[in-house]
Protein backbone atom coordinates (compact mmCIF):
# COMPACT_ATOMS: atom_id res chain seq x y z
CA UNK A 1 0.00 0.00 0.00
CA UNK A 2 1.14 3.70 -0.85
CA UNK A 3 0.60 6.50 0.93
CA UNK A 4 -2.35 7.77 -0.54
CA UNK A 5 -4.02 4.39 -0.22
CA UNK A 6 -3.40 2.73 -3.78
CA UNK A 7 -2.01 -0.41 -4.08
CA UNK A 8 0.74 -1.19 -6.62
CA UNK A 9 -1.22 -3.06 -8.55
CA UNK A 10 -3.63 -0.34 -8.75
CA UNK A 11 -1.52 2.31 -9.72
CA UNK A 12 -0.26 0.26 -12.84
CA UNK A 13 -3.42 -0.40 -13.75
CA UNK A 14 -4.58 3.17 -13.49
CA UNK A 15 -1.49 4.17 -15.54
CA UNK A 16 -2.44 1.49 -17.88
CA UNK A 17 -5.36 2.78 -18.52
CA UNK A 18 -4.31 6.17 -18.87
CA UNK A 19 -2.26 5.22 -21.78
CA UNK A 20 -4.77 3.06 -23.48
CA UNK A 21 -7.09 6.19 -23.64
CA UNK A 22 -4.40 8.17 -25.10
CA UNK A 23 -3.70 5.82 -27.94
CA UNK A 24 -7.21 5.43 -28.75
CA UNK A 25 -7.31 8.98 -28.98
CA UNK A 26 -4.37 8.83 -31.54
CA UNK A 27 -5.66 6.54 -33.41
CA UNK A 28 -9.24 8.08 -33.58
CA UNK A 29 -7.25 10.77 -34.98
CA UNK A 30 -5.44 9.07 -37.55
CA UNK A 31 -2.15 10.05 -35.53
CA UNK A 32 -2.28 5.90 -34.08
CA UNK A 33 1.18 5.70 -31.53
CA UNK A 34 2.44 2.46 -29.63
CA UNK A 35 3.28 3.36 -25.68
CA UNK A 36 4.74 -0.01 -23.60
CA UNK A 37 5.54 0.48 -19.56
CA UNK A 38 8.81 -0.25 -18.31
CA UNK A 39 8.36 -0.85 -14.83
CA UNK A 40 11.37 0.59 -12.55
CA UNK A 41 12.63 -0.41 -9.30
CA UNK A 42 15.34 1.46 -7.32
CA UNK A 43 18.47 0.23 -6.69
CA UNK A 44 18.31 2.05 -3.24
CA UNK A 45 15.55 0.20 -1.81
CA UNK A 46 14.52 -2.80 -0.85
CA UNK A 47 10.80 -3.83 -3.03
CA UNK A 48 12.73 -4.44 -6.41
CA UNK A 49 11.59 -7.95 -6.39
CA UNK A 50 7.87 -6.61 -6.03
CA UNK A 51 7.99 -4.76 -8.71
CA UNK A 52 9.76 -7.69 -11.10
CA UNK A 53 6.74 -9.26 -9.95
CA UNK A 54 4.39 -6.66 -11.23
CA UNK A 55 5.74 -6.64 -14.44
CA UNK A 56 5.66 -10.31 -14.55
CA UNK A 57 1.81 -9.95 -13.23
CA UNK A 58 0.80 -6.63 -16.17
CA UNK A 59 3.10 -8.32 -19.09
CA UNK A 60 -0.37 -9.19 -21.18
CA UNK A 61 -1.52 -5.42 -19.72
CA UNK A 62 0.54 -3.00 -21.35
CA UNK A 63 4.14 -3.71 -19.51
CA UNK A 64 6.61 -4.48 -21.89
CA UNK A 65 9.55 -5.11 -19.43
CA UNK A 66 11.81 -3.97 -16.38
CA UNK A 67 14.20 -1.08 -15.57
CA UNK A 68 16.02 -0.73 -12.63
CA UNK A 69 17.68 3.01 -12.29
CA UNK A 70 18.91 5.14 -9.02
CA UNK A 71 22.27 5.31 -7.43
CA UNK A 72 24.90 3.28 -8.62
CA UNK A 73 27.68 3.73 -6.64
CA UNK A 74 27.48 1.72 -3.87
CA UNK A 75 23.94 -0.07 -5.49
CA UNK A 76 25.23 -2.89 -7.45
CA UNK A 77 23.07 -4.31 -9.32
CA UNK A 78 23.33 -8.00 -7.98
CA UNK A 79 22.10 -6.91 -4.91
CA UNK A 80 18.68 -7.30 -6.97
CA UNK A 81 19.22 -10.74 -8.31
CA UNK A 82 16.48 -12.15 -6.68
CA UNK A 83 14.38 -9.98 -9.23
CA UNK A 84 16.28 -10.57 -11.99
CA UNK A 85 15.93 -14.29 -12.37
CA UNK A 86 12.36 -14.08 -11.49
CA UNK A 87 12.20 -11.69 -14.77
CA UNK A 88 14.84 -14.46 -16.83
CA UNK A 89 12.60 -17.66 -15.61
CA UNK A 90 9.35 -15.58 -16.89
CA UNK A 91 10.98 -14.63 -19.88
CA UNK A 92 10.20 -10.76 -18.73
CA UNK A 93 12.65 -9.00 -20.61
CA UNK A 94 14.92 -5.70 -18.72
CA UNK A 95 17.38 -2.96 -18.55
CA UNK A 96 19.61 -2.05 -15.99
CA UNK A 97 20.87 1.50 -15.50
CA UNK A 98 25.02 0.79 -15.55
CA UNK A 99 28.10 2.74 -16.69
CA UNK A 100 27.22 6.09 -15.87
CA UNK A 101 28.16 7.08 -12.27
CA UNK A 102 30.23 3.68 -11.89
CA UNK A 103 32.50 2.08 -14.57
CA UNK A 104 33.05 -0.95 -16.22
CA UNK A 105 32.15 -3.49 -13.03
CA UNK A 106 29.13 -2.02 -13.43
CA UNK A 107 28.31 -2.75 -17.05
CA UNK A 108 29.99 -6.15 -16.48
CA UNK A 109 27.98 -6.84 -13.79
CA UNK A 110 24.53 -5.96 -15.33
CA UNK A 111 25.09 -8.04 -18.67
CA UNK A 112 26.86 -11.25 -17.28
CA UNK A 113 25.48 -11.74 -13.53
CA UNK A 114 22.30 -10.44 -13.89
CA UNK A 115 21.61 -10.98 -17.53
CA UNK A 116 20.34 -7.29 -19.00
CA UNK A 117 19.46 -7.29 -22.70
CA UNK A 118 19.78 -3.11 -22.51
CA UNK A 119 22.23 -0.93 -20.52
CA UNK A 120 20.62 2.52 -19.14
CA UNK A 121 23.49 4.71 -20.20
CA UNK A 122 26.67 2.83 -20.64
CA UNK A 123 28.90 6.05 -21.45
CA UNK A 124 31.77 4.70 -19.74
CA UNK A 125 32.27 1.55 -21.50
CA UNK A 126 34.55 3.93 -23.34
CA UNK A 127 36.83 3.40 -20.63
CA UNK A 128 37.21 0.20 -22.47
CA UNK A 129 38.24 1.30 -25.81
CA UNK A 130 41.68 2.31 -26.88
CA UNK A 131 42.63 4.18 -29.58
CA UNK A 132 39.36 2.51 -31.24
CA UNK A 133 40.63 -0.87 -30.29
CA UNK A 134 37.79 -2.97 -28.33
CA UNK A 135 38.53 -4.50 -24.93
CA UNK A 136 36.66 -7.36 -24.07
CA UNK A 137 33.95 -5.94 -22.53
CA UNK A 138 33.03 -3.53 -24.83
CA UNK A 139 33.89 -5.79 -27.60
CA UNK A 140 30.91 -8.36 -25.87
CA UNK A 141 28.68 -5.18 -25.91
CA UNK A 142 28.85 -4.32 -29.74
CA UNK A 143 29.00 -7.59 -31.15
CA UNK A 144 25.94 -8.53 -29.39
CA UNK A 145 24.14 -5.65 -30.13
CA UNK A 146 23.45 -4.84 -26.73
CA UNK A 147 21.67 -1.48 -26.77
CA UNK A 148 22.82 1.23 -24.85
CA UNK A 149 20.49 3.91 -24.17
CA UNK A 150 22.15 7.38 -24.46
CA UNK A 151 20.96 10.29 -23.01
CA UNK A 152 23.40 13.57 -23.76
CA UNK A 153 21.42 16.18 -21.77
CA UNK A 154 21.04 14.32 -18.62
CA UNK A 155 24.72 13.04 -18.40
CA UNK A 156 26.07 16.65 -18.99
CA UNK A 157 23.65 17.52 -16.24
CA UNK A 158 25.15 14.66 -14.02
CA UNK A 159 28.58 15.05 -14.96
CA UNK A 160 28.70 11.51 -17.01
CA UNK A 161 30.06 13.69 -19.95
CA UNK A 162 31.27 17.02 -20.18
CA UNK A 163 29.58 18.95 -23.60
CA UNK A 164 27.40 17.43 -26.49
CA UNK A 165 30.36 17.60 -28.95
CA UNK A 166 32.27 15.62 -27.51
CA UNK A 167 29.67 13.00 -25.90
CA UNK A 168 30.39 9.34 -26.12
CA UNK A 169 27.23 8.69 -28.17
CA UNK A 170 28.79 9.88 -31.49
CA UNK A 171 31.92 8.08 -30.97
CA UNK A 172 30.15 4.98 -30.36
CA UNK A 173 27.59 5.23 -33.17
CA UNK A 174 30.61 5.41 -35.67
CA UNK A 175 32.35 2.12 -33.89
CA UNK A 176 29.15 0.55 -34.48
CA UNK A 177 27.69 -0.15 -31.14
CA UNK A 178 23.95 0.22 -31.22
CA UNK A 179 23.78 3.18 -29.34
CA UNK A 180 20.23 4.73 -28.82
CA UNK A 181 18.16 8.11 -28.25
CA UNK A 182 16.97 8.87 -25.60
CA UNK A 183 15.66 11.96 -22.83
CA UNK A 184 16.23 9.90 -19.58
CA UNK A 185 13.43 12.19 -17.81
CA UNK A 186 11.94 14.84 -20.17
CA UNK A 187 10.99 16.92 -16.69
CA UNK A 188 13.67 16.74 -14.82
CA UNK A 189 16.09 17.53 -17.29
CA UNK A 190 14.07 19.78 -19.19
CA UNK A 191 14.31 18.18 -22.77
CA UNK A 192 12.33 16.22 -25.53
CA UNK A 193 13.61 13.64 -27.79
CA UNK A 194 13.72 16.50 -30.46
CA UNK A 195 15.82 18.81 -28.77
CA UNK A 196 17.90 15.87 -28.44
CA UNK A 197 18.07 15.54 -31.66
CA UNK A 198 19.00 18.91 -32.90
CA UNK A 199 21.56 19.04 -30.17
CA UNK A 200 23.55 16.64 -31.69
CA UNK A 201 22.98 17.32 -35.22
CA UNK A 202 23.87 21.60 -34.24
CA UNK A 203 27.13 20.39 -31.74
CA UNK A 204 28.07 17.31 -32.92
CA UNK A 205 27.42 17.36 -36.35
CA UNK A 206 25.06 14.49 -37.09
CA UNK A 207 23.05 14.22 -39.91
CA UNK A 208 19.61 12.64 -40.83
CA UNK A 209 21.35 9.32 -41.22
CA UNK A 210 22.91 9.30 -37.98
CA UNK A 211 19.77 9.54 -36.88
CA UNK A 212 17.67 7.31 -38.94
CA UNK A 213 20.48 4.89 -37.50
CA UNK A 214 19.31 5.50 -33.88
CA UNK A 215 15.95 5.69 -34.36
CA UNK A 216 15.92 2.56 -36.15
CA UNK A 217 18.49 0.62 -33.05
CA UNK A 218 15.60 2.03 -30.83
CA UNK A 219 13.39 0.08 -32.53
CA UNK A 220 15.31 -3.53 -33.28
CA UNK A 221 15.96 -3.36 -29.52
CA UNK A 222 12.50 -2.53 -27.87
CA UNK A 223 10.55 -4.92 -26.08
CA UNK A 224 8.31 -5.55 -28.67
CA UNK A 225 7.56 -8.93 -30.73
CA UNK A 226 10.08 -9.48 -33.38
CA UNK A 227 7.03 -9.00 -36.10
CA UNK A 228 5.62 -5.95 -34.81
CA UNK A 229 9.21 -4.41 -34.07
CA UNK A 230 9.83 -5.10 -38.21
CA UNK A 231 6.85 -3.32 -38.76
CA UNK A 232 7.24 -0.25 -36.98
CA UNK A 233 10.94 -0.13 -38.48
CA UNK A 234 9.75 -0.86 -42.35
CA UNK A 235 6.00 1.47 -42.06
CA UNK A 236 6.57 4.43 -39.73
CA UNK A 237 10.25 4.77 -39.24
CA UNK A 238 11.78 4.68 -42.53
CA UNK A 239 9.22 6.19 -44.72
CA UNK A 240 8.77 9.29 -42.25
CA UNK A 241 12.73 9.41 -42.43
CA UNK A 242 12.32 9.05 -46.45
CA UNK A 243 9.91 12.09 -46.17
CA UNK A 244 12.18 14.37 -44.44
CA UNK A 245 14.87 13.91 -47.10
């Protein structure tokens, strides 16, 4: 029970519904949009395994998957095992927020003790790479396409990088990790996915096809069927991208 009185379970259902009226909205529109729910827990505390369990329980409801974010240092993320094998045994899939305010152990840990398919971040598996030659690590990272979910504003804002120019995300993208898009909290750092955008196409010097290239790792990493991922890539992504050429 929270403090207002809801129970977990009802406030993902509530959320759940929230977003099911906003994509029939969309689509009433013409405008249709897909929205899955990552449920989080936080490293911090102590209910992680409650909440694997909720996305475990909501997986046919809207929940797509797992996150697990908050402060690293000193958090590891095996301390929430427990709740990762629940999510591995129910083939629940997850990401775990690594490589940002701790290093490589941290990355290492996420992907081969506790088994993430994403990495929140991962900006200093750089730490790994020298003079463009791979370590092992980060070598495991690219040639399994393990998607790393970028996020320039927030790390400047957290110290995980020190200007857009010279963010990790571009030097990654041309190594050929699948390095993604993303805002990390649109209202707490006071951003949307398009001023993400232009910030690294203005400071960094992307263009459309760097882009395209993100948006389209977003998508062959989501937690979405395999046939419905395919789709979103071949019908929305790349013709809209076509369009703006």
């Amino acid at each position: 029970m929270l403090k207002g009185g809801l129970t977990l379970s009802e406030v993902v259902e509530t959320v759940q519904e929230g977003l099911a009226a906003g994509m029939a909205k969309a689509a009433a529109a013409g405008t249709p949009v897909r929205v899955g729910t990552l449920l989080c827990g936080m490293r911090m505390f102590d209910r992680t395994r409650e909440t694997a369990d909720l996305a475990v329980a909501f997986r046919d409801a809207g929940v797509v998957g797992f996150d697990i974010a908050g402060a690293e240092d000193g958090f590891p993320p095996a301390d929430h095992l427990d709740a990762f094998e629940h999510l591995r045994r129910e083939n629940v899939p997850f990401t775990i927020h690594a490589g940002e305010a701790h290093g490589l152990p941290s990355i290492h840990q996420a992907l081969q003790v506790c088994g993430a398919q994403r990495i929140g971040h991962g900006v200093r598996i750089t730490e790994d790479i020298v003079d463009g030659k791979l370590g092992r690590l980060a070598g495991w990272v690219r040639d399994r396409r393990v998607a790393l979910e970028m996020c320039p504003t927030s790390n400047l804002q957290t110290g995980a990088a020190t200007s857009i120019a010279e963010h990790p995300i571009t030097a990654l993208k041309d190594l050929g990790f699948r390095v993604t898009l993303n805002t990390d909290n649109r209202l707490v750092s006071g951003t949307t996915m398009t001023r993400e955008m232009s910030l690294l196409v203005e400071e960094a010097g992307w263009s459309t096809d760097d882009l395209r290239t993100v948006t389209v790792n977003a998508l062959k990493s989501a937690f979405l069927p395999f046939d419905e991922r395919n789709a979103l890539i071949q019908d929305v992504v790349l013709p809209g991208y076509e369009a703006a050429l």
